[in-house]
N, C-alpha and C. Protein backbone atom coordinates (compact mmCIF):
# COMPACT_ATOMS: atom_id res chain seq x y z
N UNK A 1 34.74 28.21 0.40
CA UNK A 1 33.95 27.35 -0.46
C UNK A 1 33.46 28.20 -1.64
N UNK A 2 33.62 27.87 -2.70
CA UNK A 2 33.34 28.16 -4.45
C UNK A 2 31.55 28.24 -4.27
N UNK A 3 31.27 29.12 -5.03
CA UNK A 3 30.13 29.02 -5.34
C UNK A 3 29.71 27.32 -5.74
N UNK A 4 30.01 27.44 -6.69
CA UNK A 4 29.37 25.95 -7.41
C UNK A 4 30.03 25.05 -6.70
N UNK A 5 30.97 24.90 -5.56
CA UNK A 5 31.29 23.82 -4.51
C UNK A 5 29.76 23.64 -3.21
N UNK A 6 29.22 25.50 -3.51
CA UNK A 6 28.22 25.26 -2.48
C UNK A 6 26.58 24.83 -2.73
N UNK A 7 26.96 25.10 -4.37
CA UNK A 7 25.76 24.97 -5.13
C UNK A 7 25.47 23.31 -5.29
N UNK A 8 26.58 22.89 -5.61
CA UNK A 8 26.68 21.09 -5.14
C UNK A 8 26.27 20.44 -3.95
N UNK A 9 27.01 21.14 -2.72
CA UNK A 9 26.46 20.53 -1.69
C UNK A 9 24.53 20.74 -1.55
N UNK A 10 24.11 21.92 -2.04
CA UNK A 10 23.02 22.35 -1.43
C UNK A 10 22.23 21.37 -2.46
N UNK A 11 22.80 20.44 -3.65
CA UNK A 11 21.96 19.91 -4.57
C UNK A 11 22.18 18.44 -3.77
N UNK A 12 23.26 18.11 -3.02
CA UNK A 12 23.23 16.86 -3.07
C UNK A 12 22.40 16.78 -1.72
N UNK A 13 22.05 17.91 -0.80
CA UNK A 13 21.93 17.92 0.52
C UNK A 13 19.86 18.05 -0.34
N UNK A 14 19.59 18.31 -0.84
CA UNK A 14 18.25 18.49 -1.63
C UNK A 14 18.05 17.18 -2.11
N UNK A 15 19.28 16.54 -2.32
CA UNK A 15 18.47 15.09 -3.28
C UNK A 15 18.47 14.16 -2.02
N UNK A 16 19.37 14.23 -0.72
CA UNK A 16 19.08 13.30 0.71
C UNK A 16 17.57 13.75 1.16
N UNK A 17 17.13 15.10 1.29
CA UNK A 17 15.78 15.06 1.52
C UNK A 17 15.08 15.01 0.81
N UNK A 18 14.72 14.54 -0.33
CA UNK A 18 13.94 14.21 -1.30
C UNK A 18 13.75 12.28 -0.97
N UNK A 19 15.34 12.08 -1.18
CA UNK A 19 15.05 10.50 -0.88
C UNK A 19 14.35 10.05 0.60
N UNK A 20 14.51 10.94 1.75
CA UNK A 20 14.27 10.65 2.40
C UNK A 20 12.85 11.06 2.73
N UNK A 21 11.87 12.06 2.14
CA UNK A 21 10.46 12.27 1.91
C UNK A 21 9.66 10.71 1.66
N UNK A 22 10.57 10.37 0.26
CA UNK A 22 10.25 9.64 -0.42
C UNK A 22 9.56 7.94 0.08
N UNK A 23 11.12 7.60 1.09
CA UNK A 23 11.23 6.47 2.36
C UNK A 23 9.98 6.65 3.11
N UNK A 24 10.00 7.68 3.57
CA UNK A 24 8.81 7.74 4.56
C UNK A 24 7.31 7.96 3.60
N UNK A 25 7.26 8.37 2.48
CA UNK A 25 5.86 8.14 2.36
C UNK A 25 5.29 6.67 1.65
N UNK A 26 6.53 5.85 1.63
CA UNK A 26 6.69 4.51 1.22
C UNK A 26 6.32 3.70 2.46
N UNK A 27 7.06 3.77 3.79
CA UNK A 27 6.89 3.46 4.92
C UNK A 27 5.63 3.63 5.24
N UNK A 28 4.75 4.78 5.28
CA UNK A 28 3.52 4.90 5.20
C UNK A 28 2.50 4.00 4.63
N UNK A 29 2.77 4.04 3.45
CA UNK A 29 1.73 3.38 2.58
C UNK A 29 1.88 1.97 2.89
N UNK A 30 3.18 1.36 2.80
CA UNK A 30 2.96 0.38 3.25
C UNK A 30 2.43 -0.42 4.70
N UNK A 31 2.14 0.98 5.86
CA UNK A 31 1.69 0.84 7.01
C UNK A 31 0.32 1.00 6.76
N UNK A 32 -0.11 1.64 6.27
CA UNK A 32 -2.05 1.37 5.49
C UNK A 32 -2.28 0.30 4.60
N UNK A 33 -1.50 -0.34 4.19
CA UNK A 33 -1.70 -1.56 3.38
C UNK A 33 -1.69 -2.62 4.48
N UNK A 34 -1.23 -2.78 4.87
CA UNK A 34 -0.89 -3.88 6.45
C UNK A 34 -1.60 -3.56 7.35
N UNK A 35 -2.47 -2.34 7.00
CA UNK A 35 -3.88 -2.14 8.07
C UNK A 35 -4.59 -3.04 7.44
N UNK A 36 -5.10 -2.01 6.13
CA UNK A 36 -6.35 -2.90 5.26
C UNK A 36 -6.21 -4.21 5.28
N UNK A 37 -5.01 -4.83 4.82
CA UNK A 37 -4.92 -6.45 4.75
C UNK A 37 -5.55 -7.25 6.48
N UNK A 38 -4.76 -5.86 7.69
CA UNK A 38 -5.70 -6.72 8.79
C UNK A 38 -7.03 -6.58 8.79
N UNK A 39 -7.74 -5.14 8.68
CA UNK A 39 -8.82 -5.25 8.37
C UNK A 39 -10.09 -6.05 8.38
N UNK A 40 -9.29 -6.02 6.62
CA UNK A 40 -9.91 -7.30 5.84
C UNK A 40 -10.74 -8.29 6.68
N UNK A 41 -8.91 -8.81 6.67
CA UNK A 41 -8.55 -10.27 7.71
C UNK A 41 -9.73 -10.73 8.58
N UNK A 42 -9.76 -9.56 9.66
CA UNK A 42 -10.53 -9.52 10.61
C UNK A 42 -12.08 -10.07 10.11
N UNK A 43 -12.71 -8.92 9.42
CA UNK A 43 -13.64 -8.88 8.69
C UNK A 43 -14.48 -10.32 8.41
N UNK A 44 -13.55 -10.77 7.55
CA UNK A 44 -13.37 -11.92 6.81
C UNK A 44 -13.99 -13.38 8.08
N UNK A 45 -13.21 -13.42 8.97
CA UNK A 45 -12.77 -14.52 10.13
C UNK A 45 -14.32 -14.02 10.86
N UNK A 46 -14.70 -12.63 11.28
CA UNK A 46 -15.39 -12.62 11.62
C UNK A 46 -17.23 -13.41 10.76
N UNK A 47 -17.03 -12.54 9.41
CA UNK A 47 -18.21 -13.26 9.09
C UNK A 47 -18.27 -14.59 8.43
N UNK A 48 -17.10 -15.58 8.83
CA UNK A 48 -17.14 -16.96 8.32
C UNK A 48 -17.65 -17.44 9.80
N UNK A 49 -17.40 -16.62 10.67
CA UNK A 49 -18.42 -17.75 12.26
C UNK A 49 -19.94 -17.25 11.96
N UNK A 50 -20.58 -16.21 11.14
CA UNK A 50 -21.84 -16.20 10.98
C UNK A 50 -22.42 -16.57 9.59
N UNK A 51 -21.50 -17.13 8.87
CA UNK A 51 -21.95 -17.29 7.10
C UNK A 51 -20.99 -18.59 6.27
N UNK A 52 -21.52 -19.79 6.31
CA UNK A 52 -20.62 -20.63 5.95
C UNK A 52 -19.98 -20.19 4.66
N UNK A 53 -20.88 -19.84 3.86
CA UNK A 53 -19.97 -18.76 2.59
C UNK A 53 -18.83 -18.60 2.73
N UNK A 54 -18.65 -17.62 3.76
CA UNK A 54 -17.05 -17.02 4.20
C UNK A 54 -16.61 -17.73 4.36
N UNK A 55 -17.30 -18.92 5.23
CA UNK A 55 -15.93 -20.33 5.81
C UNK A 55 -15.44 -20.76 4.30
N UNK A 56 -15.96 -20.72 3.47
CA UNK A 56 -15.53 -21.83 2.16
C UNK A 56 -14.57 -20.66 1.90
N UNK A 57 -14.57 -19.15 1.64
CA UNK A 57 -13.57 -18.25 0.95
C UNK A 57 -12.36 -18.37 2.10
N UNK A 58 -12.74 -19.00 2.93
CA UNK A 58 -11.35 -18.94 3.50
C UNK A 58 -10.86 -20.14 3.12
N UNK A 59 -11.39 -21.33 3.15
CA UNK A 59 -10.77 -22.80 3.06
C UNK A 59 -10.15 -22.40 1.80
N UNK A 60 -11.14 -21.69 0.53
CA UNK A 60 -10.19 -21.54 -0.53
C UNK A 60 -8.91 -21.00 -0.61
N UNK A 61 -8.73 -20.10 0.60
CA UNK A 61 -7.89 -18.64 0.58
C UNK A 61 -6.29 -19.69 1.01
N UNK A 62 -6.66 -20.34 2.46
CA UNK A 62 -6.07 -21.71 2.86
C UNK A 62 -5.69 -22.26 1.77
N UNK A 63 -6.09 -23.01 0.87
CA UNK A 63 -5.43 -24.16 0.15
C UNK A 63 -4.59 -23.06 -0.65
N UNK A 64 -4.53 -21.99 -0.94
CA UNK A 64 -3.46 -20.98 -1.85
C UNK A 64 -2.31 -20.97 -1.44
N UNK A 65 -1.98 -20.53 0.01
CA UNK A 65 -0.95 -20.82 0.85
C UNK A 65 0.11 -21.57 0.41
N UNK A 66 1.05 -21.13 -0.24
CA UNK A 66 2.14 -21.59 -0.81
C UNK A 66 3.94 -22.07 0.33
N UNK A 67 3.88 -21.03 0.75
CA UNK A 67 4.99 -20.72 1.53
C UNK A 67 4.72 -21.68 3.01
N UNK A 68 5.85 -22.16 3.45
CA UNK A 68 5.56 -23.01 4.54
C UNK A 68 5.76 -22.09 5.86
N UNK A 69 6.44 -20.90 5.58
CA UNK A 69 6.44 -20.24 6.59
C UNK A 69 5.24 -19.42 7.02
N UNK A 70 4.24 -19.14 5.95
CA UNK A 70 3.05 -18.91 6.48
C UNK A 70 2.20 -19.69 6.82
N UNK A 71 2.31 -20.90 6.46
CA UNK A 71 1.68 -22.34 6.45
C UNK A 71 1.34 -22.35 8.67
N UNK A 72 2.79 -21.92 8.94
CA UNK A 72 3.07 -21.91 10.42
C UNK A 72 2.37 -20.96 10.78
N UNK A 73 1.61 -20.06 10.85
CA UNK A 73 1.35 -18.97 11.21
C UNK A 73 -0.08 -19.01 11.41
N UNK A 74 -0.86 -20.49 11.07
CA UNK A 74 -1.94 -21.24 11.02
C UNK A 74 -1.76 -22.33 11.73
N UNK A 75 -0.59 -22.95 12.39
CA UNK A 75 -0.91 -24.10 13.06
C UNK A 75 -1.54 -23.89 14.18
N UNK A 76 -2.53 -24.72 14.13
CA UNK A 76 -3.29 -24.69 15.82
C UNK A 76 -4.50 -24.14 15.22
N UNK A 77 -4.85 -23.23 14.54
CA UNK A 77 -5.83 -22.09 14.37
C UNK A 77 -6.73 -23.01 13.65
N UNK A 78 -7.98 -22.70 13.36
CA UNK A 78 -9.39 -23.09 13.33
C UNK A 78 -10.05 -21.65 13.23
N UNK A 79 -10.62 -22.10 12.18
CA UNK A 79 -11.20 -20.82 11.59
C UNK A 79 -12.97 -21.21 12.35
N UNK A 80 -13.34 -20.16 12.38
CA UNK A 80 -14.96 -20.06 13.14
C UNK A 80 -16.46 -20.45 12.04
N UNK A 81 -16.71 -21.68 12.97
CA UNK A 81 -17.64 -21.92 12.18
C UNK A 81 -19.23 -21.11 12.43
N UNK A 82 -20.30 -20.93 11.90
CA UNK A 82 -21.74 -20.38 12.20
C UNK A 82 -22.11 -21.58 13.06
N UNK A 83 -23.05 -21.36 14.09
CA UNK A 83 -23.71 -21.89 15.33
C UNK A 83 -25.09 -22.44 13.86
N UNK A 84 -24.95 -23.71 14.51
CA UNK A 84 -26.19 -24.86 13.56
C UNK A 84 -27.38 -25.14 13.94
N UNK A 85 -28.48 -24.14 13.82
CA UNK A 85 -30.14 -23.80 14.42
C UNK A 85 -30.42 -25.19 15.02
């Protein structure tokens, strides 16, 4: 093997681990984004059963819901209302 036959491989074998750094700190981030969004979520559901406030930011959040496949992902569900003194 030629110098610059090995100098190639070692560039192209440098640009697979680069792309592949790259994948995974993509994979990542998008695994902390899909935390926060549950989070949130959680958050959210929780203080709409103690704060009708929240219940309305969700009804709003609800009517946004575009896609019918998330539409499903709500059937059945009932969001939590605050206990009425």
């Amino acid at each position: 093997m030629t110098p610059i036959e090995r100098a190639k491989q070692q560039v192209e074998q440098a640009k697979a681990r680069y792309q592949a750094l790259l994948a995974r700190q993509n994979a990542e981030e998008r695994k902390k984004d899909t935390r926060r969004k549950v989070i949130l979520g959680g958050l959210l559901i929780d203080a709409a059963g103690k704060d009708e406030q929240f219940g309305r930011v969700i009804d709003e959040l609800m009517n946004r819901i575009s896609r019918d496949h998330d539409h499903k992902a709500f059937e059945g569900w009932r969001k939590p209302e605050p206990d009425k003194p």
